[in-house]
N, C-alpha and C. Protein backbone atom coordinates (compact mmCIF):
# COMPACT_ATOMS: atom_id res chain seq x y z
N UNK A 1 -14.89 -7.40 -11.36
CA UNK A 1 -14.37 -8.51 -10.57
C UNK A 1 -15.49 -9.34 -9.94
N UNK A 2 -16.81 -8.80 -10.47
CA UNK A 2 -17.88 -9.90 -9.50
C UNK A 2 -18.39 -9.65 -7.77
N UNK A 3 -17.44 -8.05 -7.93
CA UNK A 3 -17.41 -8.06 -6.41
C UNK A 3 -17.53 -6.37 -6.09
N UNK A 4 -17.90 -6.34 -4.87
CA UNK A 4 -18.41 -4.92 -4.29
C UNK A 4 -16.46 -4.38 -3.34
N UNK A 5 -16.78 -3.39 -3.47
CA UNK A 5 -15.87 -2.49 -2.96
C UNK A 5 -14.98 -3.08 -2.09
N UNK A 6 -15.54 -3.01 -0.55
CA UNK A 6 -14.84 -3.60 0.65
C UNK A 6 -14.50 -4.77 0.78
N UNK A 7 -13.73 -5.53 1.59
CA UNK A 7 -13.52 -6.63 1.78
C UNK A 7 -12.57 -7.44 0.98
N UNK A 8 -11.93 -7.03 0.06
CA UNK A 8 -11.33 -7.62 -1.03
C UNK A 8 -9.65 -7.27 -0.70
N UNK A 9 -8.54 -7.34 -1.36
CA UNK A 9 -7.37 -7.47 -1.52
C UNK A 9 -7.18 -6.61 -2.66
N UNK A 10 -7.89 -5.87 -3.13
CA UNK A 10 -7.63 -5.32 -3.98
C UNK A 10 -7.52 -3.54 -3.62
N UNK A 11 -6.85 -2.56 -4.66
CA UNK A 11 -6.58 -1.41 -4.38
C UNK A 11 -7.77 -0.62 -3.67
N UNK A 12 -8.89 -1.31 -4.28
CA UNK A 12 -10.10 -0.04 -3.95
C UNK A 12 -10.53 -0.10 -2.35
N UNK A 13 -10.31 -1.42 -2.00
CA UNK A 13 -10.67 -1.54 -0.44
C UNK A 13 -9.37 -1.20 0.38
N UNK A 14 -8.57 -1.76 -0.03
CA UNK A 14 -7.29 -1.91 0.82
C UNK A 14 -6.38 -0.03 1.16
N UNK A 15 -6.60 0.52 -0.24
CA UNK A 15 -5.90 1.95 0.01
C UNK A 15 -6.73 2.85 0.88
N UNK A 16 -6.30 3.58 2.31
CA UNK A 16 -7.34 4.31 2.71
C UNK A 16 -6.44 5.55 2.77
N UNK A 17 -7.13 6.99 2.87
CA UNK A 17 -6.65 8.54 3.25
C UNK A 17 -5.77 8.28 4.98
N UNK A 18 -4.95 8.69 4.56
CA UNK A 18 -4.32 9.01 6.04
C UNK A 18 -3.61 10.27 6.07
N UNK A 19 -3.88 10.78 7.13
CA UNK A 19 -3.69 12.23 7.29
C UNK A 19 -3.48 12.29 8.95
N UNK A 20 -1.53 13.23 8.80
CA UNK A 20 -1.31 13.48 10.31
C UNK A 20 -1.03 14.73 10.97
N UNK A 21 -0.78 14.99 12.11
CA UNK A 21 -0.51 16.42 12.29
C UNK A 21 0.01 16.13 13.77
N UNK A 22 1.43 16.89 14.00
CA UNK A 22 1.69 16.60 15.33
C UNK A 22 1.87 18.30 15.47
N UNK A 23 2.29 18.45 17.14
CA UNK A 23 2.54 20.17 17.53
C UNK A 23 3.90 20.09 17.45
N UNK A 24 4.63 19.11 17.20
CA UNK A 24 6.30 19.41 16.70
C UNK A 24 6.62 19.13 15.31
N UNK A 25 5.47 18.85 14.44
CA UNK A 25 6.13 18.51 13.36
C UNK A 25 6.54 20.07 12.59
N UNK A 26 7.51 19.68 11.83
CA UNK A 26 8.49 20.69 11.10
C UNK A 26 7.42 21.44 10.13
N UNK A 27 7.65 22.79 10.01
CA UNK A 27 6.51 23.80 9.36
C UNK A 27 6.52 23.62 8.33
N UNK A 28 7.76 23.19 7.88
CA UNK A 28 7.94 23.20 6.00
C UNK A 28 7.09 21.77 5.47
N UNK A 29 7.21 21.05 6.35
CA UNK A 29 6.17 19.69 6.53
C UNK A 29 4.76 19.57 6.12
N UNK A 30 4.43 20.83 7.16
CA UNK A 30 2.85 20.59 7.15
C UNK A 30 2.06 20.87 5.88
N UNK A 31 1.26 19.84 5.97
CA UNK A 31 0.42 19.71 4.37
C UNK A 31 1.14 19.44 3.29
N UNK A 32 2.39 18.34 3.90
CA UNK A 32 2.98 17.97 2.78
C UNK A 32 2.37 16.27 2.19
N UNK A 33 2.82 15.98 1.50
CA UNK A 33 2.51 14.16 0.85
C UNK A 33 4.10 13.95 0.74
N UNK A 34 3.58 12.51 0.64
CA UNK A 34 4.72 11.30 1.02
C UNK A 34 4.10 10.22 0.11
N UNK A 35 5.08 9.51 -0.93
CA UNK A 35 4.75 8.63 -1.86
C UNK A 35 4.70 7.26 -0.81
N UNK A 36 5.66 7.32 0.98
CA UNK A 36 6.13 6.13 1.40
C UNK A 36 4.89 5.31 1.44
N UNK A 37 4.86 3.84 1.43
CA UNK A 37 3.73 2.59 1.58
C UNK A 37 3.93 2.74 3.45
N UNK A 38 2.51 3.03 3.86
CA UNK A 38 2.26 2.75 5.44
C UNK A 38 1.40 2.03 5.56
N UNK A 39 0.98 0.86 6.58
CA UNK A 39 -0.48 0.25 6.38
C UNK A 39 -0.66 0.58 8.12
N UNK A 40 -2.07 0.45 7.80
CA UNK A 40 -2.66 0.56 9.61
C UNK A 40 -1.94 0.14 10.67
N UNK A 41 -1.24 -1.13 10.53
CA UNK A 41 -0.52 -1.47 11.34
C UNK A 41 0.76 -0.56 12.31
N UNK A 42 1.09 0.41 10.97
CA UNK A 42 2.05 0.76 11.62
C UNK A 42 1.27 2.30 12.75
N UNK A 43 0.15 2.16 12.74
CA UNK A 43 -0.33 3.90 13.19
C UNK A 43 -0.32 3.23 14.97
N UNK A 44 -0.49 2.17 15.33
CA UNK A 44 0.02 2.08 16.79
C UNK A 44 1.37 2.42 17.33
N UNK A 45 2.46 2.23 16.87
CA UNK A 45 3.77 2.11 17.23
C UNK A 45 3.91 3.43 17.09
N UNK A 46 3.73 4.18 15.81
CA UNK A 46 3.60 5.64 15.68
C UNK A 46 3.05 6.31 17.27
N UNK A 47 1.93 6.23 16.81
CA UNK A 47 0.89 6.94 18.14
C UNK A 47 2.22 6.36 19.61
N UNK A 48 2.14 5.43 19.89
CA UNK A 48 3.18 5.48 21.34
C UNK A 48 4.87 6.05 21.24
N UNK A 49 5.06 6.31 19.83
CA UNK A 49 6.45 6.86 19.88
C UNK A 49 5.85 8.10 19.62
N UNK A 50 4.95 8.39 19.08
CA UNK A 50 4.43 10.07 19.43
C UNK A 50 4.38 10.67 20.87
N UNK A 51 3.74 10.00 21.44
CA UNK A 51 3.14 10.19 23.21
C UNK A 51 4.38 10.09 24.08
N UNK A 52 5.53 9.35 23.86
CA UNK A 52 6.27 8.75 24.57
C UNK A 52 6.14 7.50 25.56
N UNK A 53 5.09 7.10 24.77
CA UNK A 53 4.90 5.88 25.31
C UNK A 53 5.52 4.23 24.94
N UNK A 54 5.98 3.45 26.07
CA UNK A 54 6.74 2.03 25.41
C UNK A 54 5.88 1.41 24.69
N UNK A 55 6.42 1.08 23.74
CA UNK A 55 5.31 0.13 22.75
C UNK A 55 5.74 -1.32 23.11
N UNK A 56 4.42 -1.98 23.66
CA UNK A 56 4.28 -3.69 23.99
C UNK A 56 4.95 -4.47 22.77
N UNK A 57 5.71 -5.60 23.22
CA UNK A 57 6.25 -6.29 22.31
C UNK A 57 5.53 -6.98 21.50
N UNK A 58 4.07 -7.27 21.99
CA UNK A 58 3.34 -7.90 21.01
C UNK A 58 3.13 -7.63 19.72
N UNK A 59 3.21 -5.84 19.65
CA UNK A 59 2.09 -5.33 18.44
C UNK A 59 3.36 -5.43 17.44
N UNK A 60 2.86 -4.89 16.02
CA UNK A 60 3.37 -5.22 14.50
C UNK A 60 3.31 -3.81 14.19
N UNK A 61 3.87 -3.94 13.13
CA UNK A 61 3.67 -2.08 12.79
C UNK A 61 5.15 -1.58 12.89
N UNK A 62 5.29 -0.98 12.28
CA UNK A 62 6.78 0.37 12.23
C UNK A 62 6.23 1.62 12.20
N UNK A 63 6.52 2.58 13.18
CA UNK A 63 6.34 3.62 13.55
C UNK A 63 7.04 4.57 12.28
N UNK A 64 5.99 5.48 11.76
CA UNK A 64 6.40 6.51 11.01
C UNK A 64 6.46 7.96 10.96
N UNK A 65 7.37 8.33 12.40
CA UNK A 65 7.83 9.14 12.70
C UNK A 65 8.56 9.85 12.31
N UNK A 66 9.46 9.08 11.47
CA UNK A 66 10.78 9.86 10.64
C UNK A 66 10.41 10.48 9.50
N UNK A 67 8.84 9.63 9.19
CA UNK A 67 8.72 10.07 7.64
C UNK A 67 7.45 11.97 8.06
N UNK A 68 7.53 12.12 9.21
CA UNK A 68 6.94 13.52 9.42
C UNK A 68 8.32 14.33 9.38
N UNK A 69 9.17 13.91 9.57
CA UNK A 69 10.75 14.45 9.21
C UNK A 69 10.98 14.40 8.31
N UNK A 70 10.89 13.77 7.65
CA UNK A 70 11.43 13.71 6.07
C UNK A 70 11.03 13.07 5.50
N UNK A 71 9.43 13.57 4.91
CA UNK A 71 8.64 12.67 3.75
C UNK A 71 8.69 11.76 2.60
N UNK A 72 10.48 12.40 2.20
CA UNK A 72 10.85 12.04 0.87
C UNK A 72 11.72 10.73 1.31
N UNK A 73 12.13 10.19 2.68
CA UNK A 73 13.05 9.60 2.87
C UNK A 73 12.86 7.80 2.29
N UNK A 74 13.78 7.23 1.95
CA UNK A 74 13.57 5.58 1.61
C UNK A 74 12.88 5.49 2.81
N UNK A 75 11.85 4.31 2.50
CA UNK A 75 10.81 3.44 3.42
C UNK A 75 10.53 2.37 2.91
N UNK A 76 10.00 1.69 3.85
CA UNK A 76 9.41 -0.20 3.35
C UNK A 76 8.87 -0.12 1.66
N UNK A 77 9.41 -1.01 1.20
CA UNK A 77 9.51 -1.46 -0.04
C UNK A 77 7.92 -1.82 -0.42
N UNK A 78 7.17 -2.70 0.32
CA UNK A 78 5.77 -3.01 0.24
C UNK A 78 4.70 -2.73 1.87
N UNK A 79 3.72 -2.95 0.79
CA UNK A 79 2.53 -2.85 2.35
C UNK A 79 1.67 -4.24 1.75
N UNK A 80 1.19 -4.96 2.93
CA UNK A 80 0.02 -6.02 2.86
C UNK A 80 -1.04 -5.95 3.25
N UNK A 81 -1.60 -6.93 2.98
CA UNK A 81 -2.95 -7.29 3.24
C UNK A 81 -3.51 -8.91 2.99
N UNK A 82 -4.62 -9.02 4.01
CA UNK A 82 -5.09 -10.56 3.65
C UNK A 82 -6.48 -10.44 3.97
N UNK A 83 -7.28 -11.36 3.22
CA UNK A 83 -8.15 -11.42 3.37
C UNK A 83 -8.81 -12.71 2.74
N UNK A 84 -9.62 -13.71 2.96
CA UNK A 84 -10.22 -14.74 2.26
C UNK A 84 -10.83 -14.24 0.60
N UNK A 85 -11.24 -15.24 0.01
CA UNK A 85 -11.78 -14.93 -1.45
C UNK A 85 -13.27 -14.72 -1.31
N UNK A 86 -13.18 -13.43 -1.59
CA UNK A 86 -15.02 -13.02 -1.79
C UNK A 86 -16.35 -13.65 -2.86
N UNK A 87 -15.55 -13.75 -3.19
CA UNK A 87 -15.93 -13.95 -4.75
C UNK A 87 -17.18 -15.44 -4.52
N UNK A 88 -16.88 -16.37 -3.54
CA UNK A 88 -17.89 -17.45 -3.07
C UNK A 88 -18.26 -17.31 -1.35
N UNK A 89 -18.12 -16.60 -1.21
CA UNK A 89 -18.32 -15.98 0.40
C UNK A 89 -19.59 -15.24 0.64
N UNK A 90 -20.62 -14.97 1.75
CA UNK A 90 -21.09 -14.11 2.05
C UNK A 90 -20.50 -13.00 3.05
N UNK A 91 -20.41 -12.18 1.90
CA UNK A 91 -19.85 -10.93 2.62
C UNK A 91 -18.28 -11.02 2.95
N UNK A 92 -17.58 -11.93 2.46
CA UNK A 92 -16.15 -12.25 2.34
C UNK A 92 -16.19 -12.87 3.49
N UNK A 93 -16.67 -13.39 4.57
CA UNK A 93 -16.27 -13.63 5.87
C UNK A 93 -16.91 -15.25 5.79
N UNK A 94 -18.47 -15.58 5.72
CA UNK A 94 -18.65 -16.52 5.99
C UNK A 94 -18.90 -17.58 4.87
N UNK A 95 -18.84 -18.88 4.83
CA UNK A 95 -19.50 -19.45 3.89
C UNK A 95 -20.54 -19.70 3.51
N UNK A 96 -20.71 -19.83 1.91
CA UNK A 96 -22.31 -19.62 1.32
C UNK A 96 -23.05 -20.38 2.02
N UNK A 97 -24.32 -20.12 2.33
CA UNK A 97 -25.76 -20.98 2.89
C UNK A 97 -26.06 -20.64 1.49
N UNK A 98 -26.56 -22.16 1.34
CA UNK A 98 -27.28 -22.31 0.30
C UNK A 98 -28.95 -21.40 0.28
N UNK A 99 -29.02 -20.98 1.21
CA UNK A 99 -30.36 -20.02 1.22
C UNK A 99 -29.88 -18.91 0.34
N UNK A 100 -28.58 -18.22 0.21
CA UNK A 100 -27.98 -17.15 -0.40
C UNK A 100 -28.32 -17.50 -2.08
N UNK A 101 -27.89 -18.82 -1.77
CA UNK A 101 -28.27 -19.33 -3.78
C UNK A 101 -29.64 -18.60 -4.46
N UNK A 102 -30.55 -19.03 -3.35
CA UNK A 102 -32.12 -18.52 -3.70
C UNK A 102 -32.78 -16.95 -3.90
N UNK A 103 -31.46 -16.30 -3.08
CA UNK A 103 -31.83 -14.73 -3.38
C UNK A 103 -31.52 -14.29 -4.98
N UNK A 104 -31.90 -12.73 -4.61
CA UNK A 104 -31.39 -12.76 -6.31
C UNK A 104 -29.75 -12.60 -6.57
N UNK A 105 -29.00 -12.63 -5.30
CA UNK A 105 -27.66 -13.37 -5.68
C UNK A 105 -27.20 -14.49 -6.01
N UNK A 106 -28.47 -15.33 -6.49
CA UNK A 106 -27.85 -16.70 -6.97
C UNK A 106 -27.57 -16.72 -8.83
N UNK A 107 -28.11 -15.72 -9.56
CA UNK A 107 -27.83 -15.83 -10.69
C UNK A 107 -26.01 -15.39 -10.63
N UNK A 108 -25.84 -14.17 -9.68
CA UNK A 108 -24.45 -13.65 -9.96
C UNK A 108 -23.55 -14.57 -9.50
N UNK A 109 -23.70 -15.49 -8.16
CA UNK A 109 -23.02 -16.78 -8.21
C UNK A 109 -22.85 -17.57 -8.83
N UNK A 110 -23.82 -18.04 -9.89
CA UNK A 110 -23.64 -18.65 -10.78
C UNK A 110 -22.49 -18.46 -11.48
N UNK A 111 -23.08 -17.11 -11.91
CA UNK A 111 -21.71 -16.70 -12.81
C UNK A 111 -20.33 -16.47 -13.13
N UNK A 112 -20.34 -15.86 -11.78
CA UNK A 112 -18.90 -15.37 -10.89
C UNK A 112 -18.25 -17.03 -10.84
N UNK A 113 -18.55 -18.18 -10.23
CA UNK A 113 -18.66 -19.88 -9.90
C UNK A 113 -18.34 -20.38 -11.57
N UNK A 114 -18.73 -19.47 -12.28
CA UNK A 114 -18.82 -20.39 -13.54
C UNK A 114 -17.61 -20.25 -13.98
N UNK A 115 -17.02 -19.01 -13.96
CA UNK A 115 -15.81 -18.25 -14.54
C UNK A 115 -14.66 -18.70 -13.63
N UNK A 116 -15.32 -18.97 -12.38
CA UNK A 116 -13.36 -19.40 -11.49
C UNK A 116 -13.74 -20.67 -12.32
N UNK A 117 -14.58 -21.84 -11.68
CA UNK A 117 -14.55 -23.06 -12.73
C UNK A 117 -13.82 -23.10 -13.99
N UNK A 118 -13.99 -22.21 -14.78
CA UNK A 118 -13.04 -22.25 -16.47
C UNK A 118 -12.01 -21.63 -16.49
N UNK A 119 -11.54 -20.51 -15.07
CA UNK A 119 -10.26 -20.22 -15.14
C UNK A 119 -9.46 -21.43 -14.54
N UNK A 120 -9.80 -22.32 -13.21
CA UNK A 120 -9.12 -22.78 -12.66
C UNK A 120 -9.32 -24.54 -13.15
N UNK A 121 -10.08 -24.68 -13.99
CA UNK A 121 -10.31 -26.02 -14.83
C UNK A 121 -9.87 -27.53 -13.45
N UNK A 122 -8.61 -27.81 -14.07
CA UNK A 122 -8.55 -29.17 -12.88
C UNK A 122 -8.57 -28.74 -11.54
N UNK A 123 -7.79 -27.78 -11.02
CA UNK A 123 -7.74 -27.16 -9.94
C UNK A 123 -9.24 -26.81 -9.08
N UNK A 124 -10.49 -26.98 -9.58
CA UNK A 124 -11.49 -26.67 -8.81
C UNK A 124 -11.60 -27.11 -7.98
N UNK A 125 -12.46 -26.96 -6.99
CA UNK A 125 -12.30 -27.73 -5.28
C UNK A 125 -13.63 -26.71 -5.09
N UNK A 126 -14.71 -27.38 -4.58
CA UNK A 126 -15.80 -26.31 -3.84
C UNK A 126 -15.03 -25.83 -2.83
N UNK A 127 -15.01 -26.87 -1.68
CA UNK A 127 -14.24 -26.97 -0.36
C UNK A 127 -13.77 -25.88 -0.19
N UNK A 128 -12.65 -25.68 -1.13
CA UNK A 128 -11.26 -25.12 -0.95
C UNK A 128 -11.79 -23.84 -1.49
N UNK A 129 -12.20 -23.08 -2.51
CA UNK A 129 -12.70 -21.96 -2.95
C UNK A 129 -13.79 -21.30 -1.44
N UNK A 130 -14.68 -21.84 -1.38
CA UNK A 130 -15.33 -21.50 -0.04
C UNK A 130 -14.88 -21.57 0.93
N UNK A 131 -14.28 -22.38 1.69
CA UNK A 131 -13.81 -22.51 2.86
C UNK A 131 -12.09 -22.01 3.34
N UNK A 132 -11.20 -22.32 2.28
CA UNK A 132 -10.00 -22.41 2.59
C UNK A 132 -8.94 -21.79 2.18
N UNK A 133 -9.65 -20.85 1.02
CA UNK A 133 -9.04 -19.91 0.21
C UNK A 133 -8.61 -18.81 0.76
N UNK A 134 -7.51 -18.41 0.74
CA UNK A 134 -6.89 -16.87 1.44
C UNK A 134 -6.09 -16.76 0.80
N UNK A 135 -6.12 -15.26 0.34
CA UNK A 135 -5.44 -13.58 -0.34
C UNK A 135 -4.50 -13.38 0.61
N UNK A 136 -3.59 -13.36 0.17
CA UNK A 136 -2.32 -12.36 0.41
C UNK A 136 -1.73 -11.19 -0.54
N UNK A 137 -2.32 -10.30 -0.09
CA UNK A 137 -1.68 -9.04 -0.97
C UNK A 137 -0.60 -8.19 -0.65
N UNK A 138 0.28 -8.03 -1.81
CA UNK A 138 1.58 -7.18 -1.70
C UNK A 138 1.40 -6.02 -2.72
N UNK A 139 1.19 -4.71 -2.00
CA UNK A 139 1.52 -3.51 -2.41
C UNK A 139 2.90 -2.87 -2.40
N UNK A 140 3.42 -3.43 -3.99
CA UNK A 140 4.36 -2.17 -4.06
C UNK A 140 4.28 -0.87 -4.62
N UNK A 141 5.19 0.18 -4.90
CA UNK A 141 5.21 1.21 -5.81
C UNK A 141 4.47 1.14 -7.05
N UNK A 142 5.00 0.03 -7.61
CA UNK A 142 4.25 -0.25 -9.36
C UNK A 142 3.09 -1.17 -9.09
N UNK A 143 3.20 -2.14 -8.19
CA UNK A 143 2.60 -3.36 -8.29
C UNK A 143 1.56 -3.75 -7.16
N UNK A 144 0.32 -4.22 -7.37
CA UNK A 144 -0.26 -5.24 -6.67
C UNK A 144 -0.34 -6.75 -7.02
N UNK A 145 0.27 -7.23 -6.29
CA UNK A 145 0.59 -8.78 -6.14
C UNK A 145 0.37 -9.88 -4.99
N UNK A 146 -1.06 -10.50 -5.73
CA UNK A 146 -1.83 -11.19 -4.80
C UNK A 146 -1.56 -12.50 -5.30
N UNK A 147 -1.23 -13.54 -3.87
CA UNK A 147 -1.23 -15.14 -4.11
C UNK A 147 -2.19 -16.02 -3.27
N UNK A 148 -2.81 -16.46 -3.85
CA UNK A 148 -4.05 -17.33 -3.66
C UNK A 148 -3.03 -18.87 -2.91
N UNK A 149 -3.70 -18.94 -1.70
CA UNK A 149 -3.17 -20.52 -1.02
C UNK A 149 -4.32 -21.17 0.14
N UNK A 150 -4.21 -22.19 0.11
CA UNK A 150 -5.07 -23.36 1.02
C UNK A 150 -4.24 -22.32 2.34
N UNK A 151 -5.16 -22.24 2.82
CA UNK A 151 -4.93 -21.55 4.78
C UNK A 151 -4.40 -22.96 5.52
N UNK A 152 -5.04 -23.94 4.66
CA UNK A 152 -4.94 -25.19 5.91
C UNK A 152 -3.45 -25.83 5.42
N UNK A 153 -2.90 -25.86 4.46
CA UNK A 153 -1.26 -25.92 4.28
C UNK A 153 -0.70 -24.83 3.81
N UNK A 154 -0.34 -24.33 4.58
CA UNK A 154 1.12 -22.97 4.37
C UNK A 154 2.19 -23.16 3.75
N UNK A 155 2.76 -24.50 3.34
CA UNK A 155 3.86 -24.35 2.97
C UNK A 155 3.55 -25.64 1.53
N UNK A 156 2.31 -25.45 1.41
CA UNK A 156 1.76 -25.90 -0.29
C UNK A 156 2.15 -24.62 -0.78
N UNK A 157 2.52 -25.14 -2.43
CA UNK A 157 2.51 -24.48 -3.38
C UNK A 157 1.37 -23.05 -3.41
N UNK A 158 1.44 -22.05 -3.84
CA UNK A 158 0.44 -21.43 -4.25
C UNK A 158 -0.77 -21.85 -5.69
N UNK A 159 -2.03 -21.51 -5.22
CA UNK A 159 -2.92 -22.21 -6.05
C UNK A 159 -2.93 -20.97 -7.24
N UNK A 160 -2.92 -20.09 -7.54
CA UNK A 160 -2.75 -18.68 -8.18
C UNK A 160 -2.40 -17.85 -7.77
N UNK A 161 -2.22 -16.64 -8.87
CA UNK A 161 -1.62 -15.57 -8.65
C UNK A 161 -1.72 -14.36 -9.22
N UNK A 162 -2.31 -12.90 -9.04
CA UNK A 162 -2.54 -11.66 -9.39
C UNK A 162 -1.79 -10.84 -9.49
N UNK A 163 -1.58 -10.37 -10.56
CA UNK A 163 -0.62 -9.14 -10.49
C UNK A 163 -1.19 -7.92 -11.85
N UNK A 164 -0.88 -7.16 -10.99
CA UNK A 164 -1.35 -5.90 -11.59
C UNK A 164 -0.58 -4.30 -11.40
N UNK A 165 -0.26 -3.96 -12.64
CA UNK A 165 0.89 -3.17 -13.09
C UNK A 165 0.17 -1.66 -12.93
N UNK A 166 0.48 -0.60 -11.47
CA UNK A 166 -0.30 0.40 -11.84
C UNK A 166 0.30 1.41 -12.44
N UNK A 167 1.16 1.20 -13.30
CA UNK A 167 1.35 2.37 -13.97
C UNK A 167 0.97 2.72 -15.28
N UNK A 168 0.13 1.19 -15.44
CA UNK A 168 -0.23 0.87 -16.87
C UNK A 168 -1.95 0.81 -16.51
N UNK A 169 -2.26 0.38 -15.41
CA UNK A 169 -3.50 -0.28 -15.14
C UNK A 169 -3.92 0.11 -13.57
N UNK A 170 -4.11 1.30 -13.23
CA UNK A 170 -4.81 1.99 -11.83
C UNK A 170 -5.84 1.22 -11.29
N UNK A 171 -6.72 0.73 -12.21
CA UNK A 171 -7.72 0.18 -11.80
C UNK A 171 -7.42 -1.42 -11.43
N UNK A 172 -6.38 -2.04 -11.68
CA UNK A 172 -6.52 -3.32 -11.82
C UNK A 172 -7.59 -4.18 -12.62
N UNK A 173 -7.55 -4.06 -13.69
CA UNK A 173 -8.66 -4.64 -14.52
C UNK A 173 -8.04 -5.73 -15.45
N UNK A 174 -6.71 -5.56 -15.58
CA UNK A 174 -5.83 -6.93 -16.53
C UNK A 174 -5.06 -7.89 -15.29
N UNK A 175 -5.15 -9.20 -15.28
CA UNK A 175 -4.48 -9.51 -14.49
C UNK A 175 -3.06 -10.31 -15.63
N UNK A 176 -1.67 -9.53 -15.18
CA UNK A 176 -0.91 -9.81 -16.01
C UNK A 176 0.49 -11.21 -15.59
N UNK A 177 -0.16 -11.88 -14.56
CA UNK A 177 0.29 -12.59 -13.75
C UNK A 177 1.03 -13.81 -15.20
N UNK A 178 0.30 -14.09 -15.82
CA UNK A 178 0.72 -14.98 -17.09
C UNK A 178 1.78 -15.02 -17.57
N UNK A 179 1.39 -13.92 -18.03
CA UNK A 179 2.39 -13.04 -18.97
C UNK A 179 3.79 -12.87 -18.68
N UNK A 180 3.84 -12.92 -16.96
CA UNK A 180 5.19 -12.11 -16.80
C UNK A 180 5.68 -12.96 -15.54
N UNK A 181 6.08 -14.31 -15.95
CA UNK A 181 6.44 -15.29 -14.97
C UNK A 181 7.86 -14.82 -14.58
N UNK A 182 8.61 -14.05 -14.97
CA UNK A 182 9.86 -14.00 -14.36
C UNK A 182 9.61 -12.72 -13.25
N UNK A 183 9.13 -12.04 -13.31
CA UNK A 183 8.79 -10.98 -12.39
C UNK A 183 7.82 -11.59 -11.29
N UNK A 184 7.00 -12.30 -11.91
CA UNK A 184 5.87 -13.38 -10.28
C UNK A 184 6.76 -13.73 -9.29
N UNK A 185 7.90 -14.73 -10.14
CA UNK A 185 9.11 -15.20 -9.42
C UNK A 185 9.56 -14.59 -8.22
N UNK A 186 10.17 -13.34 -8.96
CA UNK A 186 10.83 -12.01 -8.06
C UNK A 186 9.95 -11.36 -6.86
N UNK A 187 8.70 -11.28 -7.33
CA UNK A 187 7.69 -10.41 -5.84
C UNK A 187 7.57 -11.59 -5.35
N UNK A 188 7.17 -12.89 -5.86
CA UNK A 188 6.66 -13.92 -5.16
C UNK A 188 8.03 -14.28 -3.87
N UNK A 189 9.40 -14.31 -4.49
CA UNK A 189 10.53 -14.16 -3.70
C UNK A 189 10.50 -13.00 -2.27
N UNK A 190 9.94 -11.78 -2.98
CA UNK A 190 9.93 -10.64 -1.75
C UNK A 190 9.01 -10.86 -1.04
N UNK A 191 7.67 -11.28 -1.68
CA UNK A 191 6.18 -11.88 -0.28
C UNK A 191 6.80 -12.80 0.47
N UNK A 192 7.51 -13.71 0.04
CA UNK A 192 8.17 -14.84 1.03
C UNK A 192 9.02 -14.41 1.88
N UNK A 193 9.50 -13.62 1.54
CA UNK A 193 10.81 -12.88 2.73
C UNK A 193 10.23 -11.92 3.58
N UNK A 194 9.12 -11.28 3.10
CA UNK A 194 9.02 -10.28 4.25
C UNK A 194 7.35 -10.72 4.36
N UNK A 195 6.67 -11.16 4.58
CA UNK A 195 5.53 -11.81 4.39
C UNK A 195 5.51 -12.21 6.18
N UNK A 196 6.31 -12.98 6.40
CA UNK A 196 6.36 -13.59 8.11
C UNK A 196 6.56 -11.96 9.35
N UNK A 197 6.64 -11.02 8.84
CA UNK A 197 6.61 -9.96 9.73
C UNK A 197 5.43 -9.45 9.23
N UNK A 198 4.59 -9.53 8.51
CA UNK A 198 3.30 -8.30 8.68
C UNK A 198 2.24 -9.29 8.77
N UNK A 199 2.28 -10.46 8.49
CA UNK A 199 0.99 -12.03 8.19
C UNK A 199 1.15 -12.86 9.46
N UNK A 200 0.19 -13.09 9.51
CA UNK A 200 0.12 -14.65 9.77
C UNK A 200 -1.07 -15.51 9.88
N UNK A 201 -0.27 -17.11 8.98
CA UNK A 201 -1.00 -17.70 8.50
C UNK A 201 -2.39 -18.40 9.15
């Protein structure tokens, strides 16, 4: 992908180990796994419905308490993530200084620059690739499904779109987004619906 580990929208940064243990959880429990999707968000609301503590209306997150009860039980359909496009960024966060060109990361910019250029043909924009570009990723069961949009209009069209099938492809190495416009449709439908409770733009 042109790109190092962290910072990305993709499985390798975004999936982390989580591991819990309470003094009431059920014995048959302990050291069990759970297929359910949790993201960081939800380990605050958890932690204060653990403690017995009120959880502030501000925070985000669903507490996954029930699922130390019953691992196997239905849970949230997807987990997210966002993050800008690395790929013309230093370090995913800031934009290129042209001093970065001169290191010996300017040949791999080149390259990486050359390839969005011929994927995204009319659609190029320096601007917008460096500056304005933001990942939205949707983890489901089978699927990671990422949509590329201008930060500075939210309710523009999406500029692209990633999808990647892990039951075929763990690694994410095919992006089959092309291929399978009636299914983009469908997650692209579920990021839109549940997208305004875990994001914002």
């Amino acid at each position: 992908m042109g790109i190092w580990g962290k910072a990305t929208n993709y499985e390798i940064a975004t999936r982390v180990p989580l591991m819990i243990w309470t003094p009431d959880m059920p014995e048959s429990n302990r050291g069990a796994q759970t297929e359910a999707l949790v993201e960081l968000i939800d380990m605050y609301p958890t932690l204060c419905e653990l403690a017995e503590i009120e959880k502030p209306e501000h925070i985000e997150g669903q507490s996954f308490v029930p699922l130390l009860k019953n691992p196997k039980q239905d849970w949230k359909t997807a987990a997210f993530s966002q993050f800008p496009s690395p790929a013309l960024r230093e370090w995913g966060s800031y934009p290129l200084r042209p001093a970065m060109r001169e290191t010996y990361f300017g040949t791999l910019l080149e390259e990486v620059e050359s390839k969005i250029k011929a994927q995204q043909k009319e659609k190029w924009d320096r601007d917008l690739f460096e500056n304005k570009l933001m990942g939205y990723a949707m983890r489901t069961e089978q699927y990671r499904f990422i949509v590329w949009k201008d930060r500075t209009l939210p309710q523009a069209a999406p500029i692209y779109f990633e999808l990647y099938d892990h039951n075929n492809d763990p690694e994410e190495t095919v992006n089959i987004a092309s291929r399978n416009p009636e299914l983009v449709a469908q997650l692209f439908s579920q990021f839109k619906n549940e997208k305004e409770q875990h994001l914002t733009n």
